[in-house]
PDB file of N, CA and C in Angstrom:
ATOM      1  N   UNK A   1       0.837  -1.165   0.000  1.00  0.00           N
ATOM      2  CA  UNK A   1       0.000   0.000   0.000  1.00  0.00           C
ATOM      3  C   UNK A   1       0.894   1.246   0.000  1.00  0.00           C
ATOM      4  N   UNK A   2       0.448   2.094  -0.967  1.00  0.00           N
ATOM      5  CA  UNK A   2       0.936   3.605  -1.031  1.00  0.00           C
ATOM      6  C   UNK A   2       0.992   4.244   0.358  1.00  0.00           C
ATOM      7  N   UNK A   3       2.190   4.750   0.914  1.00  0.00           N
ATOM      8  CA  UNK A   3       2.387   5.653   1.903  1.00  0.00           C
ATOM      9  C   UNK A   3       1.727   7.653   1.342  1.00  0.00           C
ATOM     10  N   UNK A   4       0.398   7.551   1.794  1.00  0.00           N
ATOM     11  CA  UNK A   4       0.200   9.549   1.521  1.00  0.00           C
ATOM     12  C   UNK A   4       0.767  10.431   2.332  1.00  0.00           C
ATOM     13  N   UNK A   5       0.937  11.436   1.630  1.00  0.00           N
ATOM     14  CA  UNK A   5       1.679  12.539   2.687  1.00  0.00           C
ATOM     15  C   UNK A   5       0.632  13.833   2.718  1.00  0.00           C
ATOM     16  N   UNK A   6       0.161  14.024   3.590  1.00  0.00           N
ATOM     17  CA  UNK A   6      -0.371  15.423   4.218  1.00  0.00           C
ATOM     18  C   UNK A   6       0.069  16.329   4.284  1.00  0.00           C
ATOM     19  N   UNK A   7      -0.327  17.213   4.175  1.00  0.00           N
ATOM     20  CA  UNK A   7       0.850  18.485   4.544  1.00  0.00           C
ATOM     21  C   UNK A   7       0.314  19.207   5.824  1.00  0.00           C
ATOM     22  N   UNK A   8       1.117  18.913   6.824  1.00  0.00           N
ATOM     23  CA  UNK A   8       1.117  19.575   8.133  1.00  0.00           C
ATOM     24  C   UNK A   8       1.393  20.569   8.575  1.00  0.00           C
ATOM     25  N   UNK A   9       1.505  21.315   9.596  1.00  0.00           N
ATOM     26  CA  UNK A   9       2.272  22.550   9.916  1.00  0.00           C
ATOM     27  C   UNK A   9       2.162  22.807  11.415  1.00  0.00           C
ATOM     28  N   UNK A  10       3.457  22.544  12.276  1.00  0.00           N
ATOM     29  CA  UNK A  10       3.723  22.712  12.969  1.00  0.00           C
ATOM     30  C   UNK A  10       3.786  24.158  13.968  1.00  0.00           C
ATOM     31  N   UNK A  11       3.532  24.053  14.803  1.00  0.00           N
ATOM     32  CA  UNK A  11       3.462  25.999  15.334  1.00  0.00           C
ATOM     33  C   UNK A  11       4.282  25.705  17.424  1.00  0.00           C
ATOM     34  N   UNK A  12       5.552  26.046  17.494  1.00  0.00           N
ATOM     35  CA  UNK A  12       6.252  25.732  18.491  1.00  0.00           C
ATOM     36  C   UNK A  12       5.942  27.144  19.122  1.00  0.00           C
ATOM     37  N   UNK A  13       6.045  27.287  20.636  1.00  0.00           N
ATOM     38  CA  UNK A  13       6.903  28.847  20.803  1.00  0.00           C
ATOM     39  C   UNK A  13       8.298  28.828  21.219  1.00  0.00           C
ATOM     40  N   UNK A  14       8.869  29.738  21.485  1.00  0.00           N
ATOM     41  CA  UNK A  14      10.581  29.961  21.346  1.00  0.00           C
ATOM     42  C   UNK A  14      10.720  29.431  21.915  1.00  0.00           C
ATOM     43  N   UNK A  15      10.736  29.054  23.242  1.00  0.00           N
ATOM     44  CA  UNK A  15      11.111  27.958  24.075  1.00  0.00           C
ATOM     45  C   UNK A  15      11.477  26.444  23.495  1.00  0.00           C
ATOM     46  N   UNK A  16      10.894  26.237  22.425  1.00  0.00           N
ATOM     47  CA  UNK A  16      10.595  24.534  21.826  1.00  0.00           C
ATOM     48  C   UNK A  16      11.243  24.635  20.891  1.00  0.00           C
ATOM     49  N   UNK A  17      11.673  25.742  20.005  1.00  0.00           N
ATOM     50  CA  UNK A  17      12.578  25.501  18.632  1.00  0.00           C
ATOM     51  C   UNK A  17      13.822  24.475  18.750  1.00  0.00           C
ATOM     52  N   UNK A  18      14.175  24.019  19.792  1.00  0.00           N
ATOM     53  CA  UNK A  18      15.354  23.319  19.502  1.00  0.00           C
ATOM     54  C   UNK A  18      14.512  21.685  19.981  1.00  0.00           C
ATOM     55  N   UNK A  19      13.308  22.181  20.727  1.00  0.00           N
ATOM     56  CA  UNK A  19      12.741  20.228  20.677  1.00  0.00           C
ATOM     57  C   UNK A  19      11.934  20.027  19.449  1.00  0.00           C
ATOM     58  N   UNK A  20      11.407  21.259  19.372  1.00  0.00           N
ATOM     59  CA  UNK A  20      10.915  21.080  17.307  1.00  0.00           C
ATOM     60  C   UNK A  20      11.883  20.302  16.046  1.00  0.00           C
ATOM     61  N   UNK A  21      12.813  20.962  16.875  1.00  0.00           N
ATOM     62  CA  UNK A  21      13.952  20.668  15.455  1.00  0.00           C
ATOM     63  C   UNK A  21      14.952  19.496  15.917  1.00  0.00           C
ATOM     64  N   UNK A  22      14.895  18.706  17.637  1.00  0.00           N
ATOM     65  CA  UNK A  22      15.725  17.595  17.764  1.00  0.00           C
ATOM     66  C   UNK A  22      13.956  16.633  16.916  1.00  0.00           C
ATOM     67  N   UNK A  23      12.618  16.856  17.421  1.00  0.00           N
ATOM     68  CA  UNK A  23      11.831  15.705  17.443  1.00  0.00           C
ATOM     69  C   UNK A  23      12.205  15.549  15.428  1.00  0.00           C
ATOM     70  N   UNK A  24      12.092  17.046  14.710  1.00  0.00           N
ATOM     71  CA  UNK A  24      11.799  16.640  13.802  1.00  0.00           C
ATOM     72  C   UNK A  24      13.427  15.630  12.613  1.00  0.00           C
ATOM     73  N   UNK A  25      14.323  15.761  13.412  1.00  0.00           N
ATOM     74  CA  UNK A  25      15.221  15.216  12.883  1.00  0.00           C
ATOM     75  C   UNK A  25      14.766  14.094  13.069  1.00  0.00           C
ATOM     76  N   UNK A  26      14.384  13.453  14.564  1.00  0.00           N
ATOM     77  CA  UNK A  26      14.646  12.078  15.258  1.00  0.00           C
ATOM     78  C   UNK A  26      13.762  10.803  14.188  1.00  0.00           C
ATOM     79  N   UNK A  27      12.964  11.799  13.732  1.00  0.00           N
ATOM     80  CA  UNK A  27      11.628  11.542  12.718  1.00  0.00           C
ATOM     81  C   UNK A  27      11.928  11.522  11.128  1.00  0.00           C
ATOM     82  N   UNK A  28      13.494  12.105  10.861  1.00  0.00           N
ATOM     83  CA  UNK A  28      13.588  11.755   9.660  1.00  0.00           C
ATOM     84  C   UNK A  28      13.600  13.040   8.544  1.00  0.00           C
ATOM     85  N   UNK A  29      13.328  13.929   9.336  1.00  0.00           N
ATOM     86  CA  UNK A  29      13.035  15.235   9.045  1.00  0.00           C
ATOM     87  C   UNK A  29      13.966  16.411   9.020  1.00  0.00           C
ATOM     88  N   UNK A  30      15.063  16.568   9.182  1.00  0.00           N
ATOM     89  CA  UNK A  30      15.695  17.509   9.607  1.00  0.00           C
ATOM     90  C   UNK A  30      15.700  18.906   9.048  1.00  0.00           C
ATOM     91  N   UNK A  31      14.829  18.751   7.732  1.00  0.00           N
ATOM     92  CA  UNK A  31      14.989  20.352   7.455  1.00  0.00           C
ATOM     93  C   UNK A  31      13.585  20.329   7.506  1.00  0.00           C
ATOM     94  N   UNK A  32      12.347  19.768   8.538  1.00  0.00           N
ATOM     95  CA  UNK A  32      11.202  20.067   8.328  1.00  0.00           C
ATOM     96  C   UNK A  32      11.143  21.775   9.033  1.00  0.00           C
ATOM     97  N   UNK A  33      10.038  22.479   8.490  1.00  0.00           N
ATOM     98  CA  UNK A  33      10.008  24.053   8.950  1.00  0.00           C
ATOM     99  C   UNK A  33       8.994  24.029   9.755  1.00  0.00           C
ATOM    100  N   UNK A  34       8.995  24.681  10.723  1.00  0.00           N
ATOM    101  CA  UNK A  34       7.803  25.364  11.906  1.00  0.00           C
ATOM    102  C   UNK A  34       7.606  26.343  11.749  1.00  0.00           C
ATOM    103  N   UNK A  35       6.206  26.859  12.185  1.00  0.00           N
ATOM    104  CA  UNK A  35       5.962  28.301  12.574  1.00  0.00           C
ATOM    105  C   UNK A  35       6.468  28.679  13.742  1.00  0.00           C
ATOM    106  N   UNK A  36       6.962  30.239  14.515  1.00  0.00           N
ATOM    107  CA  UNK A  36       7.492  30.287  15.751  1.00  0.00           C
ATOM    108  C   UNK A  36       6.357  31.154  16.288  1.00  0.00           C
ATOM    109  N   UNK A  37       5.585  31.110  17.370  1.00  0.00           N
ATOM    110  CA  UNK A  37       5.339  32.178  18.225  1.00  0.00           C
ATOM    111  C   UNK A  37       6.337  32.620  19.557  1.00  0.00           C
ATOM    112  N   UNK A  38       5.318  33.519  19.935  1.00  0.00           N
ATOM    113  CA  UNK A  38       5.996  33.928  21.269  1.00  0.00           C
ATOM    114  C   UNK A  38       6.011  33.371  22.643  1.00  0.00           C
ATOM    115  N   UNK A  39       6.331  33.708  23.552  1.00  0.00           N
ATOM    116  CA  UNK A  39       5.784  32.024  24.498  1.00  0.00           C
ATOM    117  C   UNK A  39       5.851  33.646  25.644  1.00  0.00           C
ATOM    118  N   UNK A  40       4.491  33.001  26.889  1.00  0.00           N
ATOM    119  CA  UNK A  40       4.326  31.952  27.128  1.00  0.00           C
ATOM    120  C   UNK A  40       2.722  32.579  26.392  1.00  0.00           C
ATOM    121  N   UNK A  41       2.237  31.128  26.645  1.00  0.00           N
ATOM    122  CA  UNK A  41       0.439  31.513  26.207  1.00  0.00           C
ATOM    123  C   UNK A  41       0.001  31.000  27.406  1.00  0.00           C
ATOM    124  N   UNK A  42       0.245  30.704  27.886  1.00  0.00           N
ATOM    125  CA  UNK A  42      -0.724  30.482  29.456  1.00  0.00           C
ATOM    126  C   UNK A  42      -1.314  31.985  30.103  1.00  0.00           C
ATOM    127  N   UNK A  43       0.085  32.755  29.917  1.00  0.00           N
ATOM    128  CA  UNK A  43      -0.165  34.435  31.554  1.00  0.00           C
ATOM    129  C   UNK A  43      -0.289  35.152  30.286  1.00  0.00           C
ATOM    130  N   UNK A  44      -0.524  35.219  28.837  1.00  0.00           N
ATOM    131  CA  UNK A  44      -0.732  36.294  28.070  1.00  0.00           C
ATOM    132  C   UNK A  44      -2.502  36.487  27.787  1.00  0.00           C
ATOM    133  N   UNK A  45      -2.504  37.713  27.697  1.00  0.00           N
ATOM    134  CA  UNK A  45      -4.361  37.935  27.506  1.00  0.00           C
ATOM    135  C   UNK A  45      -4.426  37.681  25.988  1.00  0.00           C
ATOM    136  N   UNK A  46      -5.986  37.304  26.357  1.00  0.00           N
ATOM    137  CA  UNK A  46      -6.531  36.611  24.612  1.00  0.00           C
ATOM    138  C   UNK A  46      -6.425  37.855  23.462  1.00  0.00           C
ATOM    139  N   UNK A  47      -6.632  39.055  23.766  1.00  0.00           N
ATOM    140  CA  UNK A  47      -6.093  40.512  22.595  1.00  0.00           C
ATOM    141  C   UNK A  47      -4.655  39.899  22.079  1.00  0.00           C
ATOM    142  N   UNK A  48      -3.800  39.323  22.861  1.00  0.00           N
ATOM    143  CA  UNK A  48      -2.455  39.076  22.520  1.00  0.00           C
ATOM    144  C   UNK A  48      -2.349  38.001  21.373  1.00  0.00           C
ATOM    145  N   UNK A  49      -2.594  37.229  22.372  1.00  0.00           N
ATOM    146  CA  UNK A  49      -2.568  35.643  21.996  1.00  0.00           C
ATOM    147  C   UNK A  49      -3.566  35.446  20.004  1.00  0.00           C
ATOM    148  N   UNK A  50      -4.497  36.367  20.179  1.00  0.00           N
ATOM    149  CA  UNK A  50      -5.135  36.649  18.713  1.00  0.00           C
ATOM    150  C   UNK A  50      -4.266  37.227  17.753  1.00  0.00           C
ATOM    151  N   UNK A  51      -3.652  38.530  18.193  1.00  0.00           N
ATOM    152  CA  UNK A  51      -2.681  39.029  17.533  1.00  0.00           C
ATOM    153  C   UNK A  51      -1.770  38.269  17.203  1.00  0.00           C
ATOM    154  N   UNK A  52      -1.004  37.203  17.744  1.00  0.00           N
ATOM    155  CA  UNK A  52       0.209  36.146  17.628  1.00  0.00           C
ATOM    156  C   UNK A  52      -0.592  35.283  16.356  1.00  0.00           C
ATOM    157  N   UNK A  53      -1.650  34.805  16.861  1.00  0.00           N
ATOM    158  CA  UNK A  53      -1.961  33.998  15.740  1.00  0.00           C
ATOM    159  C   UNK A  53      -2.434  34.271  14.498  1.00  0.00           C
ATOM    160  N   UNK A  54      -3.259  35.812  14.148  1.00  0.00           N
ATOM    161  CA  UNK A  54      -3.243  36.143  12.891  1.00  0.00           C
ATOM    162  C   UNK A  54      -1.465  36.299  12.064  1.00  0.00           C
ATOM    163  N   UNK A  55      -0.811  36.939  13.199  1.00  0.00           N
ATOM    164  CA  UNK A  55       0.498  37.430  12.835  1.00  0.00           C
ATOM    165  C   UNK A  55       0.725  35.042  12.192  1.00  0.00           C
ATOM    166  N   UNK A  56       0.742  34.860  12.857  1.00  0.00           N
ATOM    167  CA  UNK A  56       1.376  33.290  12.334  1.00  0.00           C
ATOM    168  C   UNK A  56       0.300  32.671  11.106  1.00  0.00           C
ATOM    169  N   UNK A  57      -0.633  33.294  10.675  1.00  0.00           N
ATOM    170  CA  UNK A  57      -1.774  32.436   9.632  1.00  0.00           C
ATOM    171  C   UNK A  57      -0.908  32.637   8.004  1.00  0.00           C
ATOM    172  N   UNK A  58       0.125  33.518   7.734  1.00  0.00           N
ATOM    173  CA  UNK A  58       0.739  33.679   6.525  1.00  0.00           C
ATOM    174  C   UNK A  58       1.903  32.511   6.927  1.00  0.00           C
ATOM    175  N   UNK A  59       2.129  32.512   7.670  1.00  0.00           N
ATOM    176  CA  UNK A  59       3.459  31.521   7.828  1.00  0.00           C
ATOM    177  C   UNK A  59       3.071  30.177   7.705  1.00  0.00           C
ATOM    178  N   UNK A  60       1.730  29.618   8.566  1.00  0.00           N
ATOM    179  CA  UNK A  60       1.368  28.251   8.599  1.00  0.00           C
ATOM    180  C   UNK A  60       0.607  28.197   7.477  1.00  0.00           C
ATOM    181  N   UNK A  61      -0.079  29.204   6.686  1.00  0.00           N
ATOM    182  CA  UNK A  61      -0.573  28.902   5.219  1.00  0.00           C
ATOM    183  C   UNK A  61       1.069  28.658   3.794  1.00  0.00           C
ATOM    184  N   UNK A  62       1.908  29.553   4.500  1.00  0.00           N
ATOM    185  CA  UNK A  62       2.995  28.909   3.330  1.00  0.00           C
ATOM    186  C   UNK A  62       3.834  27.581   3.640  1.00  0.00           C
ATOM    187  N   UNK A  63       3.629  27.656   4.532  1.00  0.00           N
ATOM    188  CA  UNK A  63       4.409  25.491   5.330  1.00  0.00           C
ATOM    189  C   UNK A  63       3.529  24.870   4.624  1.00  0.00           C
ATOM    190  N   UNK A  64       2.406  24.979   4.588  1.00  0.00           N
ATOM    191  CA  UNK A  64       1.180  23.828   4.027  1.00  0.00           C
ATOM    192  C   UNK A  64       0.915  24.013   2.529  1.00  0.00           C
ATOM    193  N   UNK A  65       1.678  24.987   2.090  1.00  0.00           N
ATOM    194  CA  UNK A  65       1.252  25.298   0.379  1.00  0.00           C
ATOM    195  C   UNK A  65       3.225  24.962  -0.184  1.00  0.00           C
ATOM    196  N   UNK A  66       3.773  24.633   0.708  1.00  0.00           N
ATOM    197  CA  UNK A  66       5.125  24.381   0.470  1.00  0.00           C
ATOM    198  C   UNK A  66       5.543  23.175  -0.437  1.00  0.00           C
ATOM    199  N   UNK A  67       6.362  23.544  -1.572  1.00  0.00           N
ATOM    200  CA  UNK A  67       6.215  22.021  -2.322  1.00  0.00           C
ATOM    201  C   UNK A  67       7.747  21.310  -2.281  1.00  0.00           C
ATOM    202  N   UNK A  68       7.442  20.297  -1.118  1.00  0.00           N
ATOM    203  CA  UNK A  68       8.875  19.532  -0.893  1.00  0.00           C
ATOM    204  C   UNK A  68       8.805  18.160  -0.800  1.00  0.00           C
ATOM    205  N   UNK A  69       9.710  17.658  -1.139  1.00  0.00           N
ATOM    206  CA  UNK A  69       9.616  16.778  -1.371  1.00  0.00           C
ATOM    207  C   UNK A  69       9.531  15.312  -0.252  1.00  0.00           C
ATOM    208  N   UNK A  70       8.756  14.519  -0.320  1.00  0.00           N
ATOM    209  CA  UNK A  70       8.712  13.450   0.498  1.00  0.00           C
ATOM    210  C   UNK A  70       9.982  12.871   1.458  1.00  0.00           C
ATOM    211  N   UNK A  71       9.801  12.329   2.450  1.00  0.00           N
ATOM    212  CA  UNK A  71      10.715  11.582   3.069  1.00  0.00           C
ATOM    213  C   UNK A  71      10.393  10.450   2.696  1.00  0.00           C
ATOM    214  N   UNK A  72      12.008   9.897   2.620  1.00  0.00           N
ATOM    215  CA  UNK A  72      11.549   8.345   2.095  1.00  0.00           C
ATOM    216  C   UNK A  72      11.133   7.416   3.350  1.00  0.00           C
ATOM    217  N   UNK A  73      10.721   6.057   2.537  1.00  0.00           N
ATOM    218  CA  UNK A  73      10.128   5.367   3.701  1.00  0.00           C
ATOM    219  C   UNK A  73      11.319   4.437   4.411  1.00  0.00           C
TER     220      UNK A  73
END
């Protein structure tokens, strides 16, 4: 059976860029791309936290319209 590929898109905040980028090696991935926000989102108010995420909807719409090529199996 054919392996499909989805196109995903990841969204870390600064804190995680380096477990983003050990998980996505560990996985086969090493030049997979993330979106970054700001951290933390727990103590930030929702005015913020909206602003972060419109600011991230051009970034996680070009990861998912990105044309790269498969990992092999």
């Amino acid at each position: 059976m054919e392996k499909k590929h989805v196109p995903a898109a990841v969204i870390v905040t600064e804190p995680f860029i380096s477990s983003g980028k050990a998980m996505a090696t560990a996985h086969g991935l090493p030049d997979y791309s993330f979106a970054v926000i700001a951290h933390p989102i727990a103590a930030t108010k929702v005015e913020t936290l909206e602003n972060w995420a419109e600011d991230a909807v051009n970034e996680v719409a070009e990861l998912l319209t990105a044309q790269k090529t498969a990992p092999r199996s």
